[in-house]
Protein backbone atom coordinates (compact mmCIF):
# COMPACT_ATOMS: atom_id res chain seq x y z
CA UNK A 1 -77.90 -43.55 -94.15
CA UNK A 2 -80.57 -41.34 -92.46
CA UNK A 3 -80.12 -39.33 -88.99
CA UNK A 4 -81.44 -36.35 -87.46
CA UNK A 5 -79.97 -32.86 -87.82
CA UNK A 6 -79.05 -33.08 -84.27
CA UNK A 7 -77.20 -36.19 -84.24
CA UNK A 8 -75.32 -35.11 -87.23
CA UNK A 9 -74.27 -31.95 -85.29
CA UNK A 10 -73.14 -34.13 -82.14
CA UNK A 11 -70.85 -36.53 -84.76
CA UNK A 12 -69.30 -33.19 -86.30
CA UNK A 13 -68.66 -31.78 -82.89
CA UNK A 14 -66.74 -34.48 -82.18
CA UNK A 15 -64.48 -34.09 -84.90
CA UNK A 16 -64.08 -30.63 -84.62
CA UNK A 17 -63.49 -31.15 -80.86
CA UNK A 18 -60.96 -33.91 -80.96
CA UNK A 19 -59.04 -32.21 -83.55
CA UNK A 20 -59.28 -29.02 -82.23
CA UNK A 21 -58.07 -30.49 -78.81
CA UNK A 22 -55.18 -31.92 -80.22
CA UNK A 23 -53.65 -29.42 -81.73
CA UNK A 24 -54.06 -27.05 -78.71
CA UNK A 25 -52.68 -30.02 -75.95
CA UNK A 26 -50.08 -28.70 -74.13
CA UNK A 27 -47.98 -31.68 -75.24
CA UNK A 28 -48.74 -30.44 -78.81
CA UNK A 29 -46.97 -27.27 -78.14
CA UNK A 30 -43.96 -28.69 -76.50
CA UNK A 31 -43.22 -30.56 -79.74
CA UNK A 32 -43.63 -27.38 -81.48
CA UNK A 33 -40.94 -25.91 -78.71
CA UNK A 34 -38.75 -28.63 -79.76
CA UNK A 35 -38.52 -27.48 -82.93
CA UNK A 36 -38.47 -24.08 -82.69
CA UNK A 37 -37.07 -22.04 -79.76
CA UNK A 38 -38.45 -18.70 -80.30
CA UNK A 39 -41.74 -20.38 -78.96
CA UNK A 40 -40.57 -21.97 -75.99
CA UNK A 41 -42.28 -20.79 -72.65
CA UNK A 42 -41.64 -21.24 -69.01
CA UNK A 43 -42.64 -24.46 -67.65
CA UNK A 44 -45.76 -24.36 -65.04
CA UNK A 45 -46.58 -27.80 -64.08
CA UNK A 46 -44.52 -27.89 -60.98
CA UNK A 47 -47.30 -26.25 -59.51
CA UNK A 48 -49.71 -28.00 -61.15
CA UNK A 49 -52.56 -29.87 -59.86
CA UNK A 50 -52.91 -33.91 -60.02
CA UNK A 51 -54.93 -34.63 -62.65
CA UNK A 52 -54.33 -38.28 -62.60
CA UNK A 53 -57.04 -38.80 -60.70
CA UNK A 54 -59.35 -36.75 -63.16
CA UNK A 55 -58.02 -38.75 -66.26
CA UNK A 56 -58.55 -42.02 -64.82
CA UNK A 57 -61.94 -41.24 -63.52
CA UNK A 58 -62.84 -39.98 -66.57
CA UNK A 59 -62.11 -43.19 -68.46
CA UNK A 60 -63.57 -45.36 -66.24
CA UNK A 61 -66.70 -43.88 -66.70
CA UNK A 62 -66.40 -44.12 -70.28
CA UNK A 63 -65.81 -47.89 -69.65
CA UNK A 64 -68.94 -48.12 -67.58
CA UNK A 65 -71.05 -47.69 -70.17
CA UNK A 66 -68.89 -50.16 -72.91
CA UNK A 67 -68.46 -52.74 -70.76
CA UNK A 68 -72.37 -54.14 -70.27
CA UNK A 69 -72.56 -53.34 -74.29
CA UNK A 70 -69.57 -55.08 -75.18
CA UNK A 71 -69.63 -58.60 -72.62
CA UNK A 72 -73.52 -58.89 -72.55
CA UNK A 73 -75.17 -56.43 -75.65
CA UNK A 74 -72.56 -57.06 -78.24
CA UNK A 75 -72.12 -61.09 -78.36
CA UNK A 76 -75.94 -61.05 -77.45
CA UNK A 77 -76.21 -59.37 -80.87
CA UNK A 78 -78.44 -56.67 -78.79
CA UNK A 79 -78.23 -54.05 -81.00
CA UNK A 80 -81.33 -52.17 -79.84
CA UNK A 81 -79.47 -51.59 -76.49
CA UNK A 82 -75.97 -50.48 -78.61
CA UNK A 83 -78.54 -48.16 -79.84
CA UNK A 84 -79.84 -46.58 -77.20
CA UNK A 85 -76.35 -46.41 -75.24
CA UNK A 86 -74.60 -44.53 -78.30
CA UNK A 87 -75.94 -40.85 -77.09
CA UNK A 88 -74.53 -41.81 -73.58
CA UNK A 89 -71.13 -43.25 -74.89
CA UNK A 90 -70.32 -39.62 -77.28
CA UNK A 91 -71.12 -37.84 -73.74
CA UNK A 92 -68.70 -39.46 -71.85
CA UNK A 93 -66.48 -39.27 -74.79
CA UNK A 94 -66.44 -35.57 -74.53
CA UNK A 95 -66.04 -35.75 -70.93
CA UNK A 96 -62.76 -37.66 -71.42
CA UNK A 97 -61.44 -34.92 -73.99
CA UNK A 98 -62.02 -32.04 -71.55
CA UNK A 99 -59.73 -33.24 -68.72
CA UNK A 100 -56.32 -31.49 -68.13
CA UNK A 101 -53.53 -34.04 -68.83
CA UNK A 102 -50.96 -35.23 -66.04
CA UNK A 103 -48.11 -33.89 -65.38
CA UNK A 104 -45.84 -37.52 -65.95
CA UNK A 105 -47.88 -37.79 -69.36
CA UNK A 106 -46.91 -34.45 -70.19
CA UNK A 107 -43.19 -35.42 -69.32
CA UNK A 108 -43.32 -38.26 -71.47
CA UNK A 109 -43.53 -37.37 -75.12
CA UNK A 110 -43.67 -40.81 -76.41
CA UNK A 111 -46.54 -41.79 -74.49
CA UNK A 112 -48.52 -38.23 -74.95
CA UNK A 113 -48.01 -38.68 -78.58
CA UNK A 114 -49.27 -42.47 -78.45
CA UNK A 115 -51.92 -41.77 -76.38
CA UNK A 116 -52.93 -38.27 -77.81
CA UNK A 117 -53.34 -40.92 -80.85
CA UNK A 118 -55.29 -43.28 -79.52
CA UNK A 119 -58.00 -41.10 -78.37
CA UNK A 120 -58.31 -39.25 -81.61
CA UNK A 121 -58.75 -42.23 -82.92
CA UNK A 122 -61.53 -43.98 -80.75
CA UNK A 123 -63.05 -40.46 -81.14
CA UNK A 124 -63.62 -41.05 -84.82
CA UNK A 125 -65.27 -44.57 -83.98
CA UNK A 126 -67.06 -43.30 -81.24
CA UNK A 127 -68.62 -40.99 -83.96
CA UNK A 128 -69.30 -43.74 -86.49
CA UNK A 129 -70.92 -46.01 -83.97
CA UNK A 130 -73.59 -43.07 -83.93
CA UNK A 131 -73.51 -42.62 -87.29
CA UNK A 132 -74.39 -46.26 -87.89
CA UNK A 133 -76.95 -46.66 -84.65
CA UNK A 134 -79.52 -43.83 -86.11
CA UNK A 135 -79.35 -46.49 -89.52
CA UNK A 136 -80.74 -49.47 -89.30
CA UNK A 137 -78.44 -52.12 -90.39
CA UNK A 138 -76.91 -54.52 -87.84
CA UNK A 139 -74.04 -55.13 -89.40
CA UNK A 140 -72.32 -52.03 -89.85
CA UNK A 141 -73.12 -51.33 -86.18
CA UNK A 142 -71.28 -54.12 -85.22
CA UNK A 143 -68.83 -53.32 -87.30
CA UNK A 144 -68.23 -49.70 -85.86
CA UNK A 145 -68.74 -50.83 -82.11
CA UNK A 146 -66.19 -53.85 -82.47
CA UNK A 147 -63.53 -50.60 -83.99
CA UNK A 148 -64.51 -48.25 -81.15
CA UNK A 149 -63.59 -51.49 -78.60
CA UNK A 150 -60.39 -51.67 -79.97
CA UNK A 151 -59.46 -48.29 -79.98
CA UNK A 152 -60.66 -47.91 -76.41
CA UNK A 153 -58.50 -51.14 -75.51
CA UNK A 154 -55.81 -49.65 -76.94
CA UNK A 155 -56.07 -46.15 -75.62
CA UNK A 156 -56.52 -47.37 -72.38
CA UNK A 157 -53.77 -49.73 -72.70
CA UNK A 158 -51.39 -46.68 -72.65
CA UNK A 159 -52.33 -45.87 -68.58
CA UNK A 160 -52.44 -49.31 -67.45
CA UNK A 161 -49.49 -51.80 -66.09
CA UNK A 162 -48.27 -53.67 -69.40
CA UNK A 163 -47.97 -57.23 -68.68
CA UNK A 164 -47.08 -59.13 -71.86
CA UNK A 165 -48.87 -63.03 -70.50
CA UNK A 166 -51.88 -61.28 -69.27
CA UNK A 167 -52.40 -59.53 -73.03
CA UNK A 168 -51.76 -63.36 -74.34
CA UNK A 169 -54.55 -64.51 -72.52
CA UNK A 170 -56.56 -62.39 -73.15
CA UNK A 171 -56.30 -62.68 -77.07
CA UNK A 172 -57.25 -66.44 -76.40
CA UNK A 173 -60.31 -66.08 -73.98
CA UNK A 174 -61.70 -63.05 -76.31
CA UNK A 175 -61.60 -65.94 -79.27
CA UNK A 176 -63.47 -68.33 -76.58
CA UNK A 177 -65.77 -65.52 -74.90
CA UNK A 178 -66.56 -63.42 -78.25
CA UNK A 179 -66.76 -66.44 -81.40
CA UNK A 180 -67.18 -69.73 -79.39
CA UNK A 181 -69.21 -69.23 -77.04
CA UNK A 182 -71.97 -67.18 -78.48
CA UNK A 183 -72.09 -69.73 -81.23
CA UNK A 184 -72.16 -72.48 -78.60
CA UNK A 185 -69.13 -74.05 -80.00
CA UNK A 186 -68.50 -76.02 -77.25
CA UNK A 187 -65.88 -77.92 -79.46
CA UNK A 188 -63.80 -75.20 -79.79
CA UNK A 189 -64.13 -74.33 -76.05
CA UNK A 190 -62.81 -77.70 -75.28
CA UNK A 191 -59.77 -77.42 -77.69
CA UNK A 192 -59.20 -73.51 -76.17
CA UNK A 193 -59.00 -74.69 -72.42
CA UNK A 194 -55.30 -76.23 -72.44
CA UNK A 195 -54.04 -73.25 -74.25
CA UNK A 196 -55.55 -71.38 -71.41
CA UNK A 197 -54.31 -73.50 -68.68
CA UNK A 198 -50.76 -72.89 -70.41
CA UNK A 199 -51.23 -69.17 -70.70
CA UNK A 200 -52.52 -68.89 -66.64
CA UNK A 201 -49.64 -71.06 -65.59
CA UNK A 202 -47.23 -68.94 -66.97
CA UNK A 203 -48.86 -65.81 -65.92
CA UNK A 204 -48.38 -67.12 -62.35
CA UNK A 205 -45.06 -67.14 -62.42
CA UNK A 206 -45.20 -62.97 -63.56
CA UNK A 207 -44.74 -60.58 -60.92
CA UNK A 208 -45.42 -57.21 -60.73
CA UNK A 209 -43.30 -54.35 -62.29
CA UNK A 210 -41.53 -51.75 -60.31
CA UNK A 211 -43.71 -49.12 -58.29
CA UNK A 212 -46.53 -51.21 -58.03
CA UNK A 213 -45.90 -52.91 -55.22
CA UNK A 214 -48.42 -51.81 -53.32
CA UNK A 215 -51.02 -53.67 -55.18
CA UNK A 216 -49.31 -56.79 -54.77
CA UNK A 217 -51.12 -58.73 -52.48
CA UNK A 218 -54.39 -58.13 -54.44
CA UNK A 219 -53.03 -59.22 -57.40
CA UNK A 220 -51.58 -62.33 -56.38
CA UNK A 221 -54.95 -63.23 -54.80
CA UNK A 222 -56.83 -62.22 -58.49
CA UNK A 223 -54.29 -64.40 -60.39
CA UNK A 224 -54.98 -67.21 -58.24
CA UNK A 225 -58.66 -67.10 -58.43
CA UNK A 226 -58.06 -66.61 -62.04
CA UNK A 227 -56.02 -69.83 -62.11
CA UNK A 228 -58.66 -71.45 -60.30
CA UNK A 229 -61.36 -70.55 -62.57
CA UNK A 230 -58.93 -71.65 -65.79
CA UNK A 231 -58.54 -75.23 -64.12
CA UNK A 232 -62.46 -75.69 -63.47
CA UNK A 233 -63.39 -74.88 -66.92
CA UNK A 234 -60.68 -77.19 -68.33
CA UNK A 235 -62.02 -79.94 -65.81
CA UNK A 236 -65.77 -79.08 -67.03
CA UNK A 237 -64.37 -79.38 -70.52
CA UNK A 238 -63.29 -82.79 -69.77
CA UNK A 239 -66.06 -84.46 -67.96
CA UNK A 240 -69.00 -82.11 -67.56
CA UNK A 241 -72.06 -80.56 -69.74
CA UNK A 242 -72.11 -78.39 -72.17
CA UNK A 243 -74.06 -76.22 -69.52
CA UNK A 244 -71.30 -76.69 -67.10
CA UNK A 245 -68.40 -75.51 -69.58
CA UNK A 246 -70.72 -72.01 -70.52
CA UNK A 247 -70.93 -71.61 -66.94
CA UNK A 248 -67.21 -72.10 -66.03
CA UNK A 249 -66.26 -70.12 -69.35
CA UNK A 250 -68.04 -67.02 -67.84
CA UNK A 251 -66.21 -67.17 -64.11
CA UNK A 252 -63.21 -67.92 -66.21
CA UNK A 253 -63.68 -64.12 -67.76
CA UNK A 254 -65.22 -62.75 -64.78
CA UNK A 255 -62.14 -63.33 -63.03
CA UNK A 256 -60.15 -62.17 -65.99
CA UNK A 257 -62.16 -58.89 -66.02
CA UNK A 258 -61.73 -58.95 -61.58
CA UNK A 259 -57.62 -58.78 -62.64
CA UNK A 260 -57.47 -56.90 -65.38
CA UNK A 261 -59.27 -53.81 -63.76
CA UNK A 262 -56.46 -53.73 -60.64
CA UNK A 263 -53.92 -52.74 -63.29
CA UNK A 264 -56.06 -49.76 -65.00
């Protein structure tokens, strides 16, 4: 596999970076406190700025730049663009490892350790999604970028509302939206739609959890429009054109995406 010296220095700076950055978390060192008192020290993040803010910020912006790659590039097969968006995705990457944790994370080992985790490991993918886009063969680009998605789901996961039907349906319309419908499978869109109609009738009857109140309104309104999208396509899939049920499939995950993002 051939790459510049430079690039090569980026993808070992990231290593070296992420591990270097989680051994030296602050989280890191209460676990060590845990286990041995002598190096326990007085806890500061009373006074402690926000940073929640700062974290979520910084992962949006990281999501920015997968997003267009991974709804339009990626089933597209546009691996030229994957290419030239790898640079971009590393910076943002390193971005995302310099911000100062929360103070609730911090307070919650579980979830610092899991998410700690997480980002080490879409760091490593991050890395091998430039390691494959200075090479030139698709496949293990596609390979690596479909790996880095993951991890980033899952990372991200950690900071977002957990709602168990929404993560059902959204393991059914990534089979529609990432195998069927780039291979215009219109058969197996048809066969998907009363599974989704299923799925968005029982996420209708979710409602939020605890301390999220305030986004209530909104997200009755996006589950709604969600519902209505789910209902057209399963119409189009019944009596329109093939070129009705790939247009309804995309408002379908357009409104997905619309709901999904209120709980991030």
């Amino acid at each position: 596999m051939r790459f510049n010296h430079s690039l090569k220095f980026s993808v070992i700076f990231v290593f070296l970076f992420v591990g270097w950055g989680s051994l030296m978390t602050k989280a890191d060192e209460k676990l060590l406190s845990s286990e041995d008192p002598s190096t326990k020290t007085e806890d500061s993040t009373s006074s402690a700025p926000d940073t929640s803010d700062l974290l979520k910020r910084a992962t949006e912006d990281f999501h920015q730049i997968l997003a267009p790659l991974w709804h339009q590039a990626f089933p597209e097969k546009d691996f030229k663009t994957i290419r030239e968006k790898a640079p971009l995705l590393q910076e943002k990457l390193l971005t995302l490892l310099k911000v100062k944790l929360p103070s609730y994370m911090e307070e919650d080992e579980e979830k610092l350790i899991s998410y700690l985790s997480k980002r080490q490991e879409m760091a490593f993918y991050v890395s091998q999604v430039n390691l494959a886009a200075a090479d030139t063969v698709d496949s293990s680009l596609a390979t690596a970028f479909e790996q880095m998605h993951w991890a980033y789901e899952e990372m991200a996961n950690i900071l977002t509302v957990q709602i168990a039907e929404l993560d059902s349906f959204h393991e059914t319309l990534y089979f529609l939206w990432h195998r069927a419908l780039p291979a215009r499978d219109y058969e197996a869109i048809r066969k998907t739609a009363p599974v989704l109609k299923a799925e968005v009738d029982s996420l209708m009857k979710v409602s939020l959890p605890r301390g999220c109140s305030e986004m209530k309104d909104e997200f009755d309104r996006r589950k709604s429009a969600l519902k209505d999208a789910v209902y057209q396509l399963a119409e189009a899939c019944e009596k329109g054109s093939d070129e009705k049920i790939d247009y309804s499939s995309k408002v379908v995950h357009k409104r997905f995406e619309e709901l999904n993002s209120l709980l991030r």
